[in-house]
N, C-alpha and C. Protein backbone atom coordinates (compact mmCIF):
# COMPACT_ATOMS: atom_id res chain seq x y z
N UNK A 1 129.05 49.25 183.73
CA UNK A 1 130.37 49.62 184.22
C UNK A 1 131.19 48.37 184.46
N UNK A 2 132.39 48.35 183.75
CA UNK A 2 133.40 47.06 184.63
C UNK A 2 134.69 48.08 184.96
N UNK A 3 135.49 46.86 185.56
CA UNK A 3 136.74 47.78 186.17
C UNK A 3 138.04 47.12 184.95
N UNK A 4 137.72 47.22 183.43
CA UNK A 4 138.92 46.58 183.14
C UNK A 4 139.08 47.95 182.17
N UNK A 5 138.27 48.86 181.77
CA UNK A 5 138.53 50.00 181.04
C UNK A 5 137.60 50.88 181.24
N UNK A 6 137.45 51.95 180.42
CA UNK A 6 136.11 53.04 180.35
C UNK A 6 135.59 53.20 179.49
N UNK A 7 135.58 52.07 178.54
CA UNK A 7 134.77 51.89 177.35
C UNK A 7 133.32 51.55 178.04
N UNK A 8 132.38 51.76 177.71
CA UNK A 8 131.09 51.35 177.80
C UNK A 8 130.49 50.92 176.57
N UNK A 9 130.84 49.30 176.43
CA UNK A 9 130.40 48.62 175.37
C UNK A 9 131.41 47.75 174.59
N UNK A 10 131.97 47.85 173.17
CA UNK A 10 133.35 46.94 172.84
C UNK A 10 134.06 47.99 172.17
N UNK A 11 135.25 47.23 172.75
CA UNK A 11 136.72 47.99 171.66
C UNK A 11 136.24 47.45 170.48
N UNK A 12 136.38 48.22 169.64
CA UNK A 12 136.66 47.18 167.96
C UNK A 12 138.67 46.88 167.82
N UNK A 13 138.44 46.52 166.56
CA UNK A 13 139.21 45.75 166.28
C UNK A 13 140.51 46.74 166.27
N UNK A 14 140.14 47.98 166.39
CA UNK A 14 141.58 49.19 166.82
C UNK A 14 141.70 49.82 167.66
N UNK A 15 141.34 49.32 168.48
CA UNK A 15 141.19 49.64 169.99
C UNK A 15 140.48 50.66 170.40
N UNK A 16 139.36 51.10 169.54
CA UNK A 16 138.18 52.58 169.67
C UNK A 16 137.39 51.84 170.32
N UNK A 17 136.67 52.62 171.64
CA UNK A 17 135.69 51.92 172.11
C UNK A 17 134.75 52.27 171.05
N UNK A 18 133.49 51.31 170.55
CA UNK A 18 131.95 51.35 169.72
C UNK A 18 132.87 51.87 168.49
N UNK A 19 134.09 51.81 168.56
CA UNK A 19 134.33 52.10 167.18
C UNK A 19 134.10 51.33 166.01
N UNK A 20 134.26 52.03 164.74
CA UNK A 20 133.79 51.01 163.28
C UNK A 20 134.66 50.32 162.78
N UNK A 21 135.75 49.90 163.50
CA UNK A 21 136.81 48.56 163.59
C UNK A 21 137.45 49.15 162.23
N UNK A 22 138.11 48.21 161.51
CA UNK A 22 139.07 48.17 160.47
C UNK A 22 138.28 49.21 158.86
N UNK A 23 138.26 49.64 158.78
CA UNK A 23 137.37 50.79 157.54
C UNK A 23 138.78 51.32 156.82
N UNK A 24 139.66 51.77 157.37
CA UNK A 24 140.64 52.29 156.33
C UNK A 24 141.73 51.60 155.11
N UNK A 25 142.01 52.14 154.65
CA UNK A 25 142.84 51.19 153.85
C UNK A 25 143.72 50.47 153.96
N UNK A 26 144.53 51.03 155.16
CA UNK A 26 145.26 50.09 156.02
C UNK A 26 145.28 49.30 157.07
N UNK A 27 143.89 48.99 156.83
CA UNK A 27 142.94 48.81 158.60
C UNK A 27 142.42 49.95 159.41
N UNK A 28 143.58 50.02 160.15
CA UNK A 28 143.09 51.24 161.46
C UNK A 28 143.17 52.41 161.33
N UNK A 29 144.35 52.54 160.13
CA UNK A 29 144.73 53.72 159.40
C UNK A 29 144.80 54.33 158.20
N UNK A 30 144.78 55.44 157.45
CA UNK A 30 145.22 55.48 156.27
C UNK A 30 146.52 54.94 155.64
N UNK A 31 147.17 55.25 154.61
CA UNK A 31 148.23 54.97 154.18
C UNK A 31 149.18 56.27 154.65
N UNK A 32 150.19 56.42 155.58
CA UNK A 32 150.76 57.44 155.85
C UNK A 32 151.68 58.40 154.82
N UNK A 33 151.60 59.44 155.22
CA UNK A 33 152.43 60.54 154.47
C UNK A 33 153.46 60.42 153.65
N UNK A 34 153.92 60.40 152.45
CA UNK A 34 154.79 59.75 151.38
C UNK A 34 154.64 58.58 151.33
N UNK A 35 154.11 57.72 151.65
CA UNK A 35 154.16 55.95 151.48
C UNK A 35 152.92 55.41 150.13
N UNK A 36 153.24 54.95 149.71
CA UNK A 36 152.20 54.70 148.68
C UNK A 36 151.47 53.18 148.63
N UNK A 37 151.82 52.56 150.35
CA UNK A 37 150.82 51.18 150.26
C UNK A 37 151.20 51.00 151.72
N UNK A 38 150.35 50.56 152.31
CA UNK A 38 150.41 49.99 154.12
C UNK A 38 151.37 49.19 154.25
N UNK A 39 152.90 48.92 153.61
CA UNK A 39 153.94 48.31 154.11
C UNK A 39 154.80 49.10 154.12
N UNK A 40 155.06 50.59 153.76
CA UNK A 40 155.89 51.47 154.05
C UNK A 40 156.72 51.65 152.75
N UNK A 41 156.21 51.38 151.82
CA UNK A 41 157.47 51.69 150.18
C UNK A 41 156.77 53.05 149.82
N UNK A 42 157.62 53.41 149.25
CA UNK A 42 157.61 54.57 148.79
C UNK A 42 157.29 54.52 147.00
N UNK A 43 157.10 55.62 146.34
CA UNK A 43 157.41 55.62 144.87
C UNK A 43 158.70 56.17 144.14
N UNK A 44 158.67 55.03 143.55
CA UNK A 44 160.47 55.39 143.08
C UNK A 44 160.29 56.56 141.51
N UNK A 45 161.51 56.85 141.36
CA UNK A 45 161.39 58.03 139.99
C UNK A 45 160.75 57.34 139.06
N UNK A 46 160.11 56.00 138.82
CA UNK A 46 159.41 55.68 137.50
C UNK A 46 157.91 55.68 137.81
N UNK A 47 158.06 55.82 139.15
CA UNK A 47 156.00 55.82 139.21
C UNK A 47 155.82 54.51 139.88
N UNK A 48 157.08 53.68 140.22
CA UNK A 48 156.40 52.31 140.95
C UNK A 48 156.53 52.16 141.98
N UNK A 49 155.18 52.32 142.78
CA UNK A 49 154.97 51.70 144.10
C UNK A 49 156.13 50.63 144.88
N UNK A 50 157.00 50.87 145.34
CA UNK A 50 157.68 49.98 146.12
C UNK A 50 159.30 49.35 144.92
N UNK A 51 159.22 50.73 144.01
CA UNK A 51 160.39 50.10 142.87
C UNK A 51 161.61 50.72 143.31
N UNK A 52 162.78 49.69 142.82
CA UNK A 52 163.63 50.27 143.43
C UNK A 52 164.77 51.40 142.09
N UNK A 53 164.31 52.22 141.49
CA UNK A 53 164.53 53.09 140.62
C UNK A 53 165.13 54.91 140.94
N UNK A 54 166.31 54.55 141.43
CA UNK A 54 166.72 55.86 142.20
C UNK A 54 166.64 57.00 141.25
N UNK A 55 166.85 56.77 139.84
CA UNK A 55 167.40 57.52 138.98
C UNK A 55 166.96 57.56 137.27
N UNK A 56 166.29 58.53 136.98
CA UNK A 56 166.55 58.35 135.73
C UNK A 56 166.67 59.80 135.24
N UNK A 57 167.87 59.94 134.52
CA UNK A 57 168.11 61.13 134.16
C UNK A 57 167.87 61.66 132.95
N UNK A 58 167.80 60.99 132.17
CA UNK A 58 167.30 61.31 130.62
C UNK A 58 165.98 61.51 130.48
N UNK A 59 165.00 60.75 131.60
CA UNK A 59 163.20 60.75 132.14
C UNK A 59 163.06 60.12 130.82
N UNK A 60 163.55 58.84 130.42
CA UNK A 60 163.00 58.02 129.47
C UNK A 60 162.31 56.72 129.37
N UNK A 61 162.11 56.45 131.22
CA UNK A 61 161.14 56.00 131.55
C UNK A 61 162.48 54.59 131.94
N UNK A 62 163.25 54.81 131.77
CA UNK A 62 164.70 53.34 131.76
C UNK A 62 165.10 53.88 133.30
N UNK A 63 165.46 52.99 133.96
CA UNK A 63 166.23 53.09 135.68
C UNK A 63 167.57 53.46 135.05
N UNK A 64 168.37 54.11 135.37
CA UNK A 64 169.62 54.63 134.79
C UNK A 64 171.06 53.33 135.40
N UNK A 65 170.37 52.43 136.21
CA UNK A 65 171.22 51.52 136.52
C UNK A 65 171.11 50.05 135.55
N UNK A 66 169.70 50.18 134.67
CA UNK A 66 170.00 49.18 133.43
C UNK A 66 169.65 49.94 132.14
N UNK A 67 169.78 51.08 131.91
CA UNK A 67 170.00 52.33 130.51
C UNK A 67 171.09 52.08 129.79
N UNK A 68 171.31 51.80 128.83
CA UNK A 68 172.52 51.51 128.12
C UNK A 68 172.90 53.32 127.39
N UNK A 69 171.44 54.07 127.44
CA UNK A 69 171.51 55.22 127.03
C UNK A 69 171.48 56.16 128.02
N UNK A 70 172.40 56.66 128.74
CA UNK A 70 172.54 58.14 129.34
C UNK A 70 173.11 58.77 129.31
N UNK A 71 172.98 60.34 129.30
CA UNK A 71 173.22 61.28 129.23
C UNK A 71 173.15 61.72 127.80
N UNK A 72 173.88 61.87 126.75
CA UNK A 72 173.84 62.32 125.48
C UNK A 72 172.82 61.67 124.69
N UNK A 73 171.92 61.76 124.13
CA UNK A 73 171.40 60.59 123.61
C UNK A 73 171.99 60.62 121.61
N UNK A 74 172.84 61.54 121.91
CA UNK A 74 173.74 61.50 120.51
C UNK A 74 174.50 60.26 120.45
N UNK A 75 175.21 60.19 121.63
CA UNK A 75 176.01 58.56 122.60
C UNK A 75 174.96 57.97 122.47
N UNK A 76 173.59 57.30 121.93
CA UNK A 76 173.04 56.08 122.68
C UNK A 76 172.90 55.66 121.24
N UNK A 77 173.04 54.22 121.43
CA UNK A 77 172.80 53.16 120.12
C UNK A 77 171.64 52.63 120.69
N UNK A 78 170.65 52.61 120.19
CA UNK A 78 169.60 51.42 120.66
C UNK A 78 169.26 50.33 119.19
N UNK A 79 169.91 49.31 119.20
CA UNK A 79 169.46 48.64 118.24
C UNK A 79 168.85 46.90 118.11
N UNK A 80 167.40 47.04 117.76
CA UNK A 80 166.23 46.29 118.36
C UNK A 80 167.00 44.99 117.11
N UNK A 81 166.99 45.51 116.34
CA UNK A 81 167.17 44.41 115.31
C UNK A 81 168.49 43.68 114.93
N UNK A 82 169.68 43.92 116.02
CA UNK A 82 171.09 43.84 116.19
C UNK A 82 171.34 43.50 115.68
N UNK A 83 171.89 44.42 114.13
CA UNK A 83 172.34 44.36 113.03
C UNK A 83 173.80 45.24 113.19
N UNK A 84 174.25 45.66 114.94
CA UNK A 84 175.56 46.49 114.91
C UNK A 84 175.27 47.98 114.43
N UNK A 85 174.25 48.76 113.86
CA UNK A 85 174.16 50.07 113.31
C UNK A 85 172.90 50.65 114.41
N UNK A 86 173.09 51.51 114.95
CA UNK A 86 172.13 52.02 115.57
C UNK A 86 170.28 52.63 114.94
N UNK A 87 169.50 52.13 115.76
CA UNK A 87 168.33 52.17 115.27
C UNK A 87 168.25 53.50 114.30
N UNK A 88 168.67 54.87 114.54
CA UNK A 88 168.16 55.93 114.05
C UNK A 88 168.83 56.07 112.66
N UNK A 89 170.61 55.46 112.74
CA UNK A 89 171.27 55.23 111.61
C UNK A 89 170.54 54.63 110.36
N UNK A 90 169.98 53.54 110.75
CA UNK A 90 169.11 52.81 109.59
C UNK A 90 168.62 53.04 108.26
N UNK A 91 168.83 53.11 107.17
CA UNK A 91 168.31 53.90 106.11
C UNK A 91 167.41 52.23 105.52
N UNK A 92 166.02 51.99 105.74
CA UNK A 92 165.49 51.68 105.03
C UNK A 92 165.18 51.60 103.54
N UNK A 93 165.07 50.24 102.75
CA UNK A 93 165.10 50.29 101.37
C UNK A 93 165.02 49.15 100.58
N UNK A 94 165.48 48.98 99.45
CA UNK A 94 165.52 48.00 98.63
C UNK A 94 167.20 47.31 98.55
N UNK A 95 167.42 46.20 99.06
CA UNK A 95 168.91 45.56 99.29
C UNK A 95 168.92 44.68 98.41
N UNK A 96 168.17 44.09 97.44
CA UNK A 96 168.46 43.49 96.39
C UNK A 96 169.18 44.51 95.28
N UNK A 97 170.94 43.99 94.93
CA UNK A 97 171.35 44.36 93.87
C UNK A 97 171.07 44.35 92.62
N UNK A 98 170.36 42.93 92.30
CA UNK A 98 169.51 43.08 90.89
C UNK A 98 168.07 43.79 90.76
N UNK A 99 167.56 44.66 91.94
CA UNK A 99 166.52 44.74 91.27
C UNK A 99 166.40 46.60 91.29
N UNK A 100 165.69 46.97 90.24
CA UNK A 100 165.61 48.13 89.52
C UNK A 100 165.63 49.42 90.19
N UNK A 101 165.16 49.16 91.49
CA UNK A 101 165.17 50.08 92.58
C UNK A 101 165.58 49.63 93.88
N UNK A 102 166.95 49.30 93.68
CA UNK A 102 167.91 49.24 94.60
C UNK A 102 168.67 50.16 94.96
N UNK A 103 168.57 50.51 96.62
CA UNK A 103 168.95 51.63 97.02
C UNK A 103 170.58 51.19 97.95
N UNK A 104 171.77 51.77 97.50
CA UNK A 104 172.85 50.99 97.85
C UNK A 104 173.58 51.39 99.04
N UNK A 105 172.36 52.48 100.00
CA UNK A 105 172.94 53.30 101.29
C UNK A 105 171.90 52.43 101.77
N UNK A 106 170.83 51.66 101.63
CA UNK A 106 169.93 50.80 102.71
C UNK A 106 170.86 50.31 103.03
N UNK A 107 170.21 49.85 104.70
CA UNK A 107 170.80 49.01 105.60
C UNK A 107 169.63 48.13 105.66
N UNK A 108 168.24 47.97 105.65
CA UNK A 108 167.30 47.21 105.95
C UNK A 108 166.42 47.34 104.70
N UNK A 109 166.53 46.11 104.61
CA UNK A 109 164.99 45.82 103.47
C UNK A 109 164.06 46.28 104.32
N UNK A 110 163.10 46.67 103.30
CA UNK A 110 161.91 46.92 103.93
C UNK A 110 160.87 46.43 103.30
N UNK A 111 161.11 45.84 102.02
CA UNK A 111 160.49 44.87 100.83
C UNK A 111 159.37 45.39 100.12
N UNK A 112 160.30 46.28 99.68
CA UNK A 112 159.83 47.10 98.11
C UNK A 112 160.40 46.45 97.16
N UNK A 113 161.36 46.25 97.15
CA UNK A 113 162.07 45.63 95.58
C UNK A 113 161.25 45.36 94.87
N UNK A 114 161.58 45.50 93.33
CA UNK A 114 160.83 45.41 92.50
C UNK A 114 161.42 44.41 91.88
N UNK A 115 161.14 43.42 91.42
CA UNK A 115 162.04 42.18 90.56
C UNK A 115 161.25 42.14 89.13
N UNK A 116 161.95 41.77 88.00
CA UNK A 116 161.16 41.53 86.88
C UNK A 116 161.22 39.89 87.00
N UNK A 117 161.80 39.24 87.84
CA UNK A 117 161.60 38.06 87.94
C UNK A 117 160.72 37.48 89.06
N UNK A 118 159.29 37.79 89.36
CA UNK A 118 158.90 37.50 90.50
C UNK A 118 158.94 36.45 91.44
N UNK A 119 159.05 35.28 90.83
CA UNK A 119 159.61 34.23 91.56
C UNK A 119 160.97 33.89 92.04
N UNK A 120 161.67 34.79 92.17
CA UNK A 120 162.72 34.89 92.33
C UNK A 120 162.91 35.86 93.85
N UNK A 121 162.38 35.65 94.50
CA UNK A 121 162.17 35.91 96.19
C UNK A 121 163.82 36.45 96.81
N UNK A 122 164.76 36.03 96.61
CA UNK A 122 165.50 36.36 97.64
C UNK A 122 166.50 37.47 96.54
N UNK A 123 166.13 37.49 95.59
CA UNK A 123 166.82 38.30 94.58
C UNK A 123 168.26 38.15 93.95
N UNK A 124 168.29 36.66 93.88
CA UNK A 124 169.76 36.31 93.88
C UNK A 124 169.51 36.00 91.88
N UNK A 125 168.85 36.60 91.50
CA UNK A 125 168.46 35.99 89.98
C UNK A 125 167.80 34.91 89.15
N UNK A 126 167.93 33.71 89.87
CA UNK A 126 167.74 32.33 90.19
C UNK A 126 166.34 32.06 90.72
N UNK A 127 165.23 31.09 90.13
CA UNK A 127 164.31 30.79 90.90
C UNK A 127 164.08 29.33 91.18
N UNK A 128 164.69 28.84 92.82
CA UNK A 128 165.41 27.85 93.29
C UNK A 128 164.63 27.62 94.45
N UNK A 129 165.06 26.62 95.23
CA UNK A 129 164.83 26.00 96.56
C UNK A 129 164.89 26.89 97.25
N UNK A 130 165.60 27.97 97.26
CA UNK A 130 166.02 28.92 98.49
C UNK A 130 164.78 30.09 98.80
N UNK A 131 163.93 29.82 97.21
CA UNK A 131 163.25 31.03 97.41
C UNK A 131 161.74 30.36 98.13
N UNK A 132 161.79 29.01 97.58
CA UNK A 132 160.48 27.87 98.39
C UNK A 132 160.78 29.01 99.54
N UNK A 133 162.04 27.91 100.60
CA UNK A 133 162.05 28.34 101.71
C UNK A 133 161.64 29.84 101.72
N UNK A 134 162.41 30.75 101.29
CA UNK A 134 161.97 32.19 101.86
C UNK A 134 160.52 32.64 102.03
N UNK A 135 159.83 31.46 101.20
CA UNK A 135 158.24 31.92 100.96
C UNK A 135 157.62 31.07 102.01
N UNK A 136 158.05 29.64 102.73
CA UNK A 136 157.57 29.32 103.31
C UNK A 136 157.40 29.38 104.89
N UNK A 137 158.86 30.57 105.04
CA UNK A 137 158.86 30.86 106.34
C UNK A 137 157.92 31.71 106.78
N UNK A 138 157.13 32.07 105.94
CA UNK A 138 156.10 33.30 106.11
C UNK A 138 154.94 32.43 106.43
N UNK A 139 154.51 31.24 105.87
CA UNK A 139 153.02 30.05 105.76
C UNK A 139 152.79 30.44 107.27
N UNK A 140 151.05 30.51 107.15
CA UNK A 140 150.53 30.46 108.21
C UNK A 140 150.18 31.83 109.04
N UNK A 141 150.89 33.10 108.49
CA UNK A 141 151.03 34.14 108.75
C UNK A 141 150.05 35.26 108.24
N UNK A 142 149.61 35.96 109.35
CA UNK A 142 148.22 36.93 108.86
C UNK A 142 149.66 38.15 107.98
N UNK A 143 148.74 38.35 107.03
CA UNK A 143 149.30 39.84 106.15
C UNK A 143 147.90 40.45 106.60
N UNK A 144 148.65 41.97 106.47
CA UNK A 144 148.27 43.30 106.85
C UNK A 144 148.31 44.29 105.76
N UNK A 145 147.75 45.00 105.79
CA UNK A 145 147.79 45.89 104.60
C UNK A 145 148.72 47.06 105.31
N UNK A 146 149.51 47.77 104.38
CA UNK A 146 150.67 48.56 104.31
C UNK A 146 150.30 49.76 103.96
N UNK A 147 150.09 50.65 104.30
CA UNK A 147 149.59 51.92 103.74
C UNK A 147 151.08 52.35 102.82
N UNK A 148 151.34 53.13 101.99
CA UNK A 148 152.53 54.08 101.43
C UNK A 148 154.07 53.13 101.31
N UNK A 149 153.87 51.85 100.95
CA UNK A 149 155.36 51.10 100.60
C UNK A 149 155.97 51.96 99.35
């Protein structure tokens, strides 16, 4: 018996007498009701612990305060390769004018062309310095095999 409490024995470390001190995830406690970590943040609309993401309305996984695309996604340009034409616009193809299967609605090579001049790389007719370079910006580079070109 002492006269400073009515524990008989020790507080632990959360003030339980003989208690099993700090065990929860937050120490003394769980993580409380809507909070998703022992400093009190919440989860924002993208799923992140303590993010500050009020909004996303399209649910395209973008915070609608740096989305360049919301609401219509008829309205959204997303274009990775900023060439000015929107990604979906794109008609992939052959953009060499001389070569046999040149498609003249491509917007992007996709490097099919067929040349009867094979050394002739950039398809300008000519097999020159320009096409070295075009071949050498590739040196050093793993190729992959292409299923269906």
């Amino acid at each position: 018996c002492d006269d400073v409490d009515d524990c008989v024995g020790a507080l632990d470390a959360c003030g339980v007498c003989n208690g099993p001190g700090e065990i929860y995830e937050c120490g003394c406690t769980e993580i409380p009701e809507g909070d998703c970590d022992c400093d009190g943040n919440q989860v924002d609309v993208l799923g992140v612990c303590g993010g500050g993401c009020s909004s996303d309305a399209d649910n395209d996984g973008i915070c609608d305060d740096v989305d360049t695309c919301v609401g219509n996604p008829e309205d959204c340009c997303t274009d990775y390769n900023q060439n000015d034409l929107c990604d979906a616009d794109e008609v992939v193809g052959c953009t060499f004018p001389s070569a046999p299967n040149y498609n003249p609605l491509a917007t992007m090579d996709n490097g099919t062309c067929i040349s009867s001049c094979y050394g002739d790389l950039n398809g300008d007719g000519h097999i020159q310095l320009e096409d070295l370079l075009d071949l050498l910006q590739f040196f050093g580079l793993y190729c992959y095999e292409v299923d269906d070109l």
